[in-house]
Protein backbone atom coordinates (compact mmCIF):
# COMPACT_ATOMS: atom_id res chain seq x y z
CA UNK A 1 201.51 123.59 164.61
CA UNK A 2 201.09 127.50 164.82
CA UNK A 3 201.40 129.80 161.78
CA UNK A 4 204.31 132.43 162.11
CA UNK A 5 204.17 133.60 158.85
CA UNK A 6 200.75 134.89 157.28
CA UNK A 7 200.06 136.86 154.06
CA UNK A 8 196.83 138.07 153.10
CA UNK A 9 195.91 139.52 149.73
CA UNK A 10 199.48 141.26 149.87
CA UNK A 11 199.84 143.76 146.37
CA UNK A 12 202.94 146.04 145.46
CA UNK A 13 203.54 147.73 141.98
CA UNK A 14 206.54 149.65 140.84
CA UNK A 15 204.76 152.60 138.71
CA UNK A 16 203.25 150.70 136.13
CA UNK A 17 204.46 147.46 137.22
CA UNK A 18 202.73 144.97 139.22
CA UNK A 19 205.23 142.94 141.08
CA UNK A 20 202.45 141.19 143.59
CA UNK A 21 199.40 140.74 142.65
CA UNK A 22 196.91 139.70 146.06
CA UNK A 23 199.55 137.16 147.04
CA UNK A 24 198.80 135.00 150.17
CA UNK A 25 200.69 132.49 152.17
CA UNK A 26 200.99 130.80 155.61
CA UNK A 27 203.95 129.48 156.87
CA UNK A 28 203.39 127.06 160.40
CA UNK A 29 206.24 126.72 163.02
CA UNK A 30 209.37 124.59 161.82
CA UNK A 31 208.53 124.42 158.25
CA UNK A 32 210.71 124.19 155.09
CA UNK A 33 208.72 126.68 152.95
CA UNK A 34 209.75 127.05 148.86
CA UNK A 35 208.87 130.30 147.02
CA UNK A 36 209.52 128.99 143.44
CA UNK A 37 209.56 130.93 140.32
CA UNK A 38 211.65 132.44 137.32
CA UNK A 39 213.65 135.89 137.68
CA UNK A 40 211.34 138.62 137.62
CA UNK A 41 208.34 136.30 139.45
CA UNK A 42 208.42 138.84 142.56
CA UNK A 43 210.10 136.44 144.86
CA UNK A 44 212.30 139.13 145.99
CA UNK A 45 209.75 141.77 146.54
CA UNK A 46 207.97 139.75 148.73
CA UNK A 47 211.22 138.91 150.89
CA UNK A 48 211.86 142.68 151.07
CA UNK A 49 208.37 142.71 152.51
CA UNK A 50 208.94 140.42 154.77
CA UNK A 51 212.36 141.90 155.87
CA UNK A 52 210.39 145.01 156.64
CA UNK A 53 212.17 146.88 154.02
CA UNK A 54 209.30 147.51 151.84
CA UNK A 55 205.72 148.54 152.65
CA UNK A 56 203.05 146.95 151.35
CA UNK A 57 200.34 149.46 148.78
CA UNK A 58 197.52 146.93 150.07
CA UNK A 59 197.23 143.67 152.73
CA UNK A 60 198.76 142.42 155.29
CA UNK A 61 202.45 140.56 156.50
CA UNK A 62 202.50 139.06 160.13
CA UNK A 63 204.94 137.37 161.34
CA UNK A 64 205.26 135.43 165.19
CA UNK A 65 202.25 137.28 165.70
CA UNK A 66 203.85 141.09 164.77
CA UNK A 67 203.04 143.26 162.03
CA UNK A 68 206.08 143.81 159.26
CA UNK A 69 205.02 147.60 159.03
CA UNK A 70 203.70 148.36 162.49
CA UNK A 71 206.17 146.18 164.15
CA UNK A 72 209.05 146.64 162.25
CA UNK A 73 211.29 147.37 164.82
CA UNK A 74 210.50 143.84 166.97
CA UNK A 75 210.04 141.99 164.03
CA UNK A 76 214.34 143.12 162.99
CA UNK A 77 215.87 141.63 166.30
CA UNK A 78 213.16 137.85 165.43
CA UNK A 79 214.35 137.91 161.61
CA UNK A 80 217.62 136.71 160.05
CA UNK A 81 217.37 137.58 156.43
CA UNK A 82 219.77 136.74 153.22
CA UNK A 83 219.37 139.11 150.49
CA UNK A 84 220.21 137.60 147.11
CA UNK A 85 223.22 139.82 146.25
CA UNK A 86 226.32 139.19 148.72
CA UNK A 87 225.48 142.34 151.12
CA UNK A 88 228.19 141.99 153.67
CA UNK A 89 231.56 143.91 154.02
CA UNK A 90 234.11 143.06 151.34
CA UNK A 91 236.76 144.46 153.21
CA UNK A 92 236.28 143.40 156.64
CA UNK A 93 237.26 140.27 157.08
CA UNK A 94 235.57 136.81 157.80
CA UNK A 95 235.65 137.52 161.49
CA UNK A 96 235.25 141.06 161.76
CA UNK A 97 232.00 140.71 159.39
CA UNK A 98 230.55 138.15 162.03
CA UNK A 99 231.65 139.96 165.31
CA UNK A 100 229.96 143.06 163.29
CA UNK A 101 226.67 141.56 162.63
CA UNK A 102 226.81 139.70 166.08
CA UNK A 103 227.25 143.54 167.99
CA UNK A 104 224.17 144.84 165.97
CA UNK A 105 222.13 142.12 167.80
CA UNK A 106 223.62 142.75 170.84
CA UNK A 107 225.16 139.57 171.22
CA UNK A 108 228.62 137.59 170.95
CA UNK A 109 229.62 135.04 168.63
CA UNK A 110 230.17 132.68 171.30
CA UNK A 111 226.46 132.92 172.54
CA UNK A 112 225.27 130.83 169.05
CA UNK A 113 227.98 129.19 168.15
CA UNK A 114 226.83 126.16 168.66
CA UNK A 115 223.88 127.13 165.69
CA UNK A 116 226.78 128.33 163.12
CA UNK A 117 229.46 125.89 163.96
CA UNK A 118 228.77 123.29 161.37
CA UNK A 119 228.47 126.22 158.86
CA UNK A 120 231.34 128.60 160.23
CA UNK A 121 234.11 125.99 160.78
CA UNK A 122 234.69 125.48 156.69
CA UNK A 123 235.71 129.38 156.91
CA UNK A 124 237.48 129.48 160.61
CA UNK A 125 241.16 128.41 158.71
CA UNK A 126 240.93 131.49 157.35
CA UNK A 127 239.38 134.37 159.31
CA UNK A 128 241.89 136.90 158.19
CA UNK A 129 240.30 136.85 154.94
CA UNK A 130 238.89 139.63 153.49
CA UNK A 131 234.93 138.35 152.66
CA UNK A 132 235.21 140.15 149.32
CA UNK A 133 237.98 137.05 148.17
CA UNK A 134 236.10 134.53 149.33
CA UNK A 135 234.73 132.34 146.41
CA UNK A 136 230.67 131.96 145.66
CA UNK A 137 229.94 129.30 148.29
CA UNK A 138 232.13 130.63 151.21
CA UNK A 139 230.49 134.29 150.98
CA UNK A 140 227.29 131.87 150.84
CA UNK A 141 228.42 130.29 154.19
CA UNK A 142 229.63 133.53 155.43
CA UNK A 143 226.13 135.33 155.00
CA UNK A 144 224.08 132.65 156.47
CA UNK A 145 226.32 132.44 159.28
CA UNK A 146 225.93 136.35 160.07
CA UNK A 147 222.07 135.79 159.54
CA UNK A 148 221.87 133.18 162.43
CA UNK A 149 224.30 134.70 164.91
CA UNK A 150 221.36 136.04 166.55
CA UNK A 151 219.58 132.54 166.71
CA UNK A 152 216.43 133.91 164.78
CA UNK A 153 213.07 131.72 164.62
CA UNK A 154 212.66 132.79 161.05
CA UNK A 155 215.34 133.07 158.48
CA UNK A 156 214.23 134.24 155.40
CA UNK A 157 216.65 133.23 152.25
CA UNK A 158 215.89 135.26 148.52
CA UNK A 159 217.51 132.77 146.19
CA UNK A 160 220.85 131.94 148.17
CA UNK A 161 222.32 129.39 145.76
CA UNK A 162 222.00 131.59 142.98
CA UNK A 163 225.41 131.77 141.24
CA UNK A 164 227.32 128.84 143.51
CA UNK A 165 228.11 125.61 141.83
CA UNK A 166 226.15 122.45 141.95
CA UNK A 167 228.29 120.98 144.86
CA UNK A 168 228.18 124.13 146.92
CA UNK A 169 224.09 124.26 146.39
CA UNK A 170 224.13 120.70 147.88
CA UNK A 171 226.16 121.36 150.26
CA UNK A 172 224.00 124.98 151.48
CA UNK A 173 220.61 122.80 151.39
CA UNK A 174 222.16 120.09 153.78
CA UNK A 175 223.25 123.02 155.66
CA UNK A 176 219.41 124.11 155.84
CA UNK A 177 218.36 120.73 157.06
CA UNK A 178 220.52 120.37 159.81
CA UNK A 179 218.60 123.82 160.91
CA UNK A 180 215.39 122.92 161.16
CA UNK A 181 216.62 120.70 164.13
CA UNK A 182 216.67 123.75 166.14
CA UNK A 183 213.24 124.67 165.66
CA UNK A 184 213.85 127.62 163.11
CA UNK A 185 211.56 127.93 160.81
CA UNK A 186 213.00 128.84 156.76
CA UNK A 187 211.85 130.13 153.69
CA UNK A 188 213.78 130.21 150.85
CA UNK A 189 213.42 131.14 147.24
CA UNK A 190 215.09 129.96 144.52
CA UNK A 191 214.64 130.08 140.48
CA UNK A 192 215.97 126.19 140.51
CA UNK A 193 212.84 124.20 140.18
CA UNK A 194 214.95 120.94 141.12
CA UNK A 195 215.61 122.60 144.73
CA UNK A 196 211.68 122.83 145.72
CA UNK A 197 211.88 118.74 146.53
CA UNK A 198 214.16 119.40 149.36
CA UNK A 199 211.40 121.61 150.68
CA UNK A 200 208.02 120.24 152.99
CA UNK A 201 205.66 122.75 151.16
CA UNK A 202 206.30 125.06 148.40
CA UNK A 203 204.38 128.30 146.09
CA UNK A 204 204.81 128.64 142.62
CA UNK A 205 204.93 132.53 141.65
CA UNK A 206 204.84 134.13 137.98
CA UNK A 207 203.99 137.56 137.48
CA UNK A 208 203.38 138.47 140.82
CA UNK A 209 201.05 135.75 141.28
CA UNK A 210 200.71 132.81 143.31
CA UNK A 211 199.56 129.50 141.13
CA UNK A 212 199.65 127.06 143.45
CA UNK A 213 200.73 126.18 146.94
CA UNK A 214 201.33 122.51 148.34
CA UNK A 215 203.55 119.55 148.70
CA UNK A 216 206.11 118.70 145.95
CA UNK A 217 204.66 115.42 146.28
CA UNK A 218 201.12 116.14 145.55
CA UNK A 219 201.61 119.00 143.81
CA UNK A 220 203.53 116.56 140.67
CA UNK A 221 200.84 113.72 141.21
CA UNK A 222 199.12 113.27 137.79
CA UNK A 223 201.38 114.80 135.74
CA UNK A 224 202.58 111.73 134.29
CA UNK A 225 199.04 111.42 132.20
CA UNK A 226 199.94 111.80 128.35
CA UNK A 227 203.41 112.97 128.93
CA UNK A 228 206.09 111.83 126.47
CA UNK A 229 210.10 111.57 126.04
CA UNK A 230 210.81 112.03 122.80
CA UNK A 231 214.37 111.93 120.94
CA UNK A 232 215.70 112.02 117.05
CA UNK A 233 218.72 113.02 115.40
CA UNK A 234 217.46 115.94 114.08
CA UNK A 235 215.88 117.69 117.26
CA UNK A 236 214.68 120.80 115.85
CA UNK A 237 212.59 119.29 113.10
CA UNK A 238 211.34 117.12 115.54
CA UNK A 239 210.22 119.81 117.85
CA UNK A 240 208.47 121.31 114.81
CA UNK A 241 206.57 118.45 113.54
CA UNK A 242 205.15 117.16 117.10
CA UNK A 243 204.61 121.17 117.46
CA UNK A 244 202.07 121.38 114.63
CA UNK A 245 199.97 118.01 115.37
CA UNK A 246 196.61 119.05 117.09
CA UNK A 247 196.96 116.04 119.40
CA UNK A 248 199.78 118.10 121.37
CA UNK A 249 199.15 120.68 123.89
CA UNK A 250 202.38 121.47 124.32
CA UNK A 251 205.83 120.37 123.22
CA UNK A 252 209.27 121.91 124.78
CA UNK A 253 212.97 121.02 125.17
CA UNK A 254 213.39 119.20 128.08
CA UNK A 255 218.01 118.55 129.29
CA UNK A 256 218.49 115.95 125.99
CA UNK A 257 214.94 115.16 125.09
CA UNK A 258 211.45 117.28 124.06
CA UNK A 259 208.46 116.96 126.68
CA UNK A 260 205.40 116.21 125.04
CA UNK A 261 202.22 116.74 126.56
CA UNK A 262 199.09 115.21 124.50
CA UNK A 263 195.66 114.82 124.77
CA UNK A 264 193.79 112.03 124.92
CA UNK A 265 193.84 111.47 121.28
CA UNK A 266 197.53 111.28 121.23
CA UNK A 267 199.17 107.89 120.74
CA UNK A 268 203.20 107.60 120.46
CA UNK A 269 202.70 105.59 117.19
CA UNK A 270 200.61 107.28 115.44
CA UNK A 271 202.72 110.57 116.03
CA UNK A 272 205.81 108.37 114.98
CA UNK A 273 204.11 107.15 111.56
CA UNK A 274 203.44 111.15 111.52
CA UNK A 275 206.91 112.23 111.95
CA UNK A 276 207.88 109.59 109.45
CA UNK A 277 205.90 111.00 106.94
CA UNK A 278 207.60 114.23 107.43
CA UNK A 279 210.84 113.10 106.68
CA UNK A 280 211.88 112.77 110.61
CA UNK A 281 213.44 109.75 110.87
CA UNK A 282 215.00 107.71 113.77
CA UNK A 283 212.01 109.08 116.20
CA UNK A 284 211.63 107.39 119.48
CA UNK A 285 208.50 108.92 121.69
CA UNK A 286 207.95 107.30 125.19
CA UNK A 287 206.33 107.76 128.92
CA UNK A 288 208.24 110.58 130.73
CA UNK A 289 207.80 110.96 134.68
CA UNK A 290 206.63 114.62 135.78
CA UNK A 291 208.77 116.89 137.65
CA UNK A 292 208.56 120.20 139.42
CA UNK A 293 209.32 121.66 135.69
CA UNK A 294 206.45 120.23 134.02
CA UNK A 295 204.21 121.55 136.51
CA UNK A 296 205.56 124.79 136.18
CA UNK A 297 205.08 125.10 132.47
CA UNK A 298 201.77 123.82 132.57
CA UNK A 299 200.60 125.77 135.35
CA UNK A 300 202.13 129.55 133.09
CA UNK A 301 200.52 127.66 129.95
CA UNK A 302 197.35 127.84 131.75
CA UNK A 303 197.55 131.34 133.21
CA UNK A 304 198.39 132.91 129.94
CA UNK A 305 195.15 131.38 128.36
């Protein structure tokens, strides 16, 4: 496959602030590409970039082969692009925001509907509606819907679930799917580390830089090596005591349980007969599976050292 989207040593500060720091990524034809990272990371100054909203202070953007400063103009009518803030018209309805966004492009919502439909027929009972009283997962639907009326290649998505309950972020990513059978190729952010699985590759950004690119697959391979559950009754003591034994690297709260990542010298009953003679009783400390978290915090652990 081709690459359509290629960054190369891409940098952008605000004053003092470096929001990119020599960022690159390629993107082939009809991937599912994941820009994951916390708020802050620079996830949406690099979609700004790539919007052609924003001008880089050093590298290069291409995308389909045009330049995002040089080419701007092209590169607007190829693009459909969902900012993370709701940026349609509150007042206009559901119909008159897609007939709006469908004129801009110069075409008619019946040329594409065929793209949308899926999307657009959960709000077609109610196109009277003004988009601004539409709940967080219909303005969702709404905006991607006026981003693809145009039938763009490349949609670029800056953290679209963001604020939309968990059925409604389900629901969007099936959505995104069912879009890559028409050849369009996505990238998406998102702050939700569970959401870069339903991706084919994905980049994990903090601070402006990129720490690693790959599969979800490979990128988690390994991880389960001196990993750890662990669970008491009292789970901030706990958290404490496995905190201050040298065998740990790290040790952080993980939905119910603690993640604890040990070297090679740590052993889950030795660290029990530890925590015992602490006073932390009722310890239970066993294998944990890596996830896209883990890797995350080990890959910032690493980068601050």
């Amino acid at each position: 496959m081709s690459v359509v989207v290629d960054i190369k040593d891409v940098s952008k500060t605000y004053g003092s602030i470096r929001a990119l720091d020599k960022v690159n990524i390629s993107v082939e034809e009809g991937e599912m590409f994941g820009l994951i990272g916390p708020d802050g990371a620079g996830k949406s100054t690099l979609y700004r970039l790539l919007a052609t909203l924003l001008v880089p202070d050093s590298g290069s953007l291409t995308m389909l082969g045009l330049d995002t400063v040089k080419d701007y103009r092209k590169l607007r009518s190829l693009i459909g692009y969902m900012p993370e803030r709701f940026s349609l018209y509150p007042d206009l309805s559901i119909s008159e925001n897609l007939n709006f966004f469908a004129s801009l492009f110069g075409v008619s919502t019946k040329d594409n509907y065929d793209l949308i439909a899926p999307i657009f027929s959960q709000l077609s009972r109610f196109p009277n509606r003004p988009a601004g009283k539409l709940s967080g997962g219909m303005k969702q639907k709404l905006a991607l819907s006026c981003a693809l009326i145009h039938r763009p290649p490349i949609l670029l998505l800056d953290e679209p679930t963001t604020g939309v309950d968990a059925v409604s972020r389900s629901e969007f990513w099936d959505m995104l799917a069912s879009l890559r059978k028409h050849g369009i190729t996505i990238l998406v952010s998102t702050s939700y580390m569970d959401e870069a699985t339903r991706c084919d590759r994905i980049a994990m950004i903090d601070h402006g830089k990129i720490l690693c690119t790959d599969t979800p697959e490979r990128l988690v391979a390994g991880l389960d090596e001196n990993l750890y559950n662990a669970v008491a009754p009292d789970m901030f003591r706990l958290l404490a005591g496995l905190r201050s034994m040298p065998e740990v690297i790290d040790c952080y709260t993980f939905g119910a349980t603690l993640h604890v990542v040990g070297t090679n010298d740590f052993h889950s009953e030795e660290a029990l007969a530890k925590l015992a003679g602490q006073g932390i009783d009722g310890a239970d400390i066993y294998p944990a599976k890596g996830v896209i978290e883990d890797l995350f915090i080990k890959l910032t652990r690493n980068d601050q050292r």
